[in-house]
Protein backbone atom coordinates (compact mmCIF):
# COMPACT_ATOMS: atom_id res chain seq x y z
CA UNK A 1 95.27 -68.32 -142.91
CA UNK A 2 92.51 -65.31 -142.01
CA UNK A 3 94.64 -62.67 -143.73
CA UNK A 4 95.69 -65.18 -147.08
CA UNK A 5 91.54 -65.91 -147.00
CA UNK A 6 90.98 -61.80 -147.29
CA UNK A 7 93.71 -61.48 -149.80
CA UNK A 8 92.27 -64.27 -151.95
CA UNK A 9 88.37 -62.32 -151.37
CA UNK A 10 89.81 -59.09 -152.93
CA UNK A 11 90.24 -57.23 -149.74
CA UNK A 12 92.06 -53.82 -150.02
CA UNK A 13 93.61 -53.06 -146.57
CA UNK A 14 94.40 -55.66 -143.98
CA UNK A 15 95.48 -54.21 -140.82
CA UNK A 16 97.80 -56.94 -139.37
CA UNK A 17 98.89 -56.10 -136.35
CA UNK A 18 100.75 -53.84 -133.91
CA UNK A 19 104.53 -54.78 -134.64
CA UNK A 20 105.73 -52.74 -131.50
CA UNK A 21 103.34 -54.45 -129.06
CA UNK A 22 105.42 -57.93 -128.94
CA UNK A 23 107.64 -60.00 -130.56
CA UNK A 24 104.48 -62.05 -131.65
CA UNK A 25 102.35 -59.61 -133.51
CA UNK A 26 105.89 -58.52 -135.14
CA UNK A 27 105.98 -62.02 -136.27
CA UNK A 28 102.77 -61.92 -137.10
CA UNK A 29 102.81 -58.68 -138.92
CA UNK A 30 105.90 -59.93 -140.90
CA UNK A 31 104.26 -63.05 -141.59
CA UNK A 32 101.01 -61.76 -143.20
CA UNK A 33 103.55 -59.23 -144.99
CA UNK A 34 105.46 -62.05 -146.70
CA UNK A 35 102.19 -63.91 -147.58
CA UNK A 36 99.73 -61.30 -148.97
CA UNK A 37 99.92 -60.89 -152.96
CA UNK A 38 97.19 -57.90 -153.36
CA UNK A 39 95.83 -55.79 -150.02
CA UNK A 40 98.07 -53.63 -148.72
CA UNK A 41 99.28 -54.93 -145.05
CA UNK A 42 98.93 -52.26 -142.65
CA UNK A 43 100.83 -52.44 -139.46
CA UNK A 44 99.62 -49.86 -136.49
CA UNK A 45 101.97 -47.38 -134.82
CA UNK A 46 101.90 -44.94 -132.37
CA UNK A 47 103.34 -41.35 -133.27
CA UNK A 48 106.97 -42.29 -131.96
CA UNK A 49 109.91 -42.88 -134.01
CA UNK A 50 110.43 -46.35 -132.55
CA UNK A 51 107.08 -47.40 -133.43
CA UNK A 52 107.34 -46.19 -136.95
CA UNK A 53 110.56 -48.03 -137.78
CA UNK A 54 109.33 -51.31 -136.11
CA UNK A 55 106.35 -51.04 -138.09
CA UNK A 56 108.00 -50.67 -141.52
CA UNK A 57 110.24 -53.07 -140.93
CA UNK A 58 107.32 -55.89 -140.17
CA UNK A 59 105.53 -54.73 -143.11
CA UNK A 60 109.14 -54.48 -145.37
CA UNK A 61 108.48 -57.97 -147.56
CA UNK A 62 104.79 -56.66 -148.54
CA UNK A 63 104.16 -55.81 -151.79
CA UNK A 64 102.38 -52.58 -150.62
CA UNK A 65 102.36 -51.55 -147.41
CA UNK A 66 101.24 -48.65 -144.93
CA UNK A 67 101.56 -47.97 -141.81
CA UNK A 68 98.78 -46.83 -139.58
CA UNK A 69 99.87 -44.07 -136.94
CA UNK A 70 97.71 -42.69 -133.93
CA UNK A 71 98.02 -40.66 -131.38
C-alpha cells in the first residue's frame, strides 16, 4: 500500500527491498514490482552474482527497474 501511495505521489525511485535477504522481501520486492505503474522499483544487491540475479528477477514484472549494488 506504502509503495502504490508513492507511485500514485509521482515518486521516481522506490527502493523496495533486498530480494536476497529472505524469501519475504523477495516477495515483497516482486510484489511492489508487479504493482508500481511509474517509479522505477529498485531492488538492493550486494556485488555478487547471486545477488544480482535474485534481484532482477524480483524486480522482472516492473515496468522499469534497477538494481542497486554495494559493496
Amino acid at each position: 500500500m506504502v509503495a502504490e501511495a508513492l507511485d500514485a505521489m509521482g515518486v521516481d525511485v522506490i527502493e523496495a527491498g533486498f530480494a536476497m535477504a529472505s524469501q519475504g522481501d523477495f516477495e515483497a520486492v516482486h510484489a511492489i514490482a508487479e504493482r508500481t505503474k511509474n517509479a522505477v522499483v529498485c531492488s538492493l544487491a550486494r556485488a555478487k552474482t547471486a545477488d544480482i540475479e535474485r534481484a532482477a528477477e524480483a524486480i522482472k514484472p516492473a515496468k522499469r527497474g534497477r538494481i542497486h549494488t554495494f559493496m
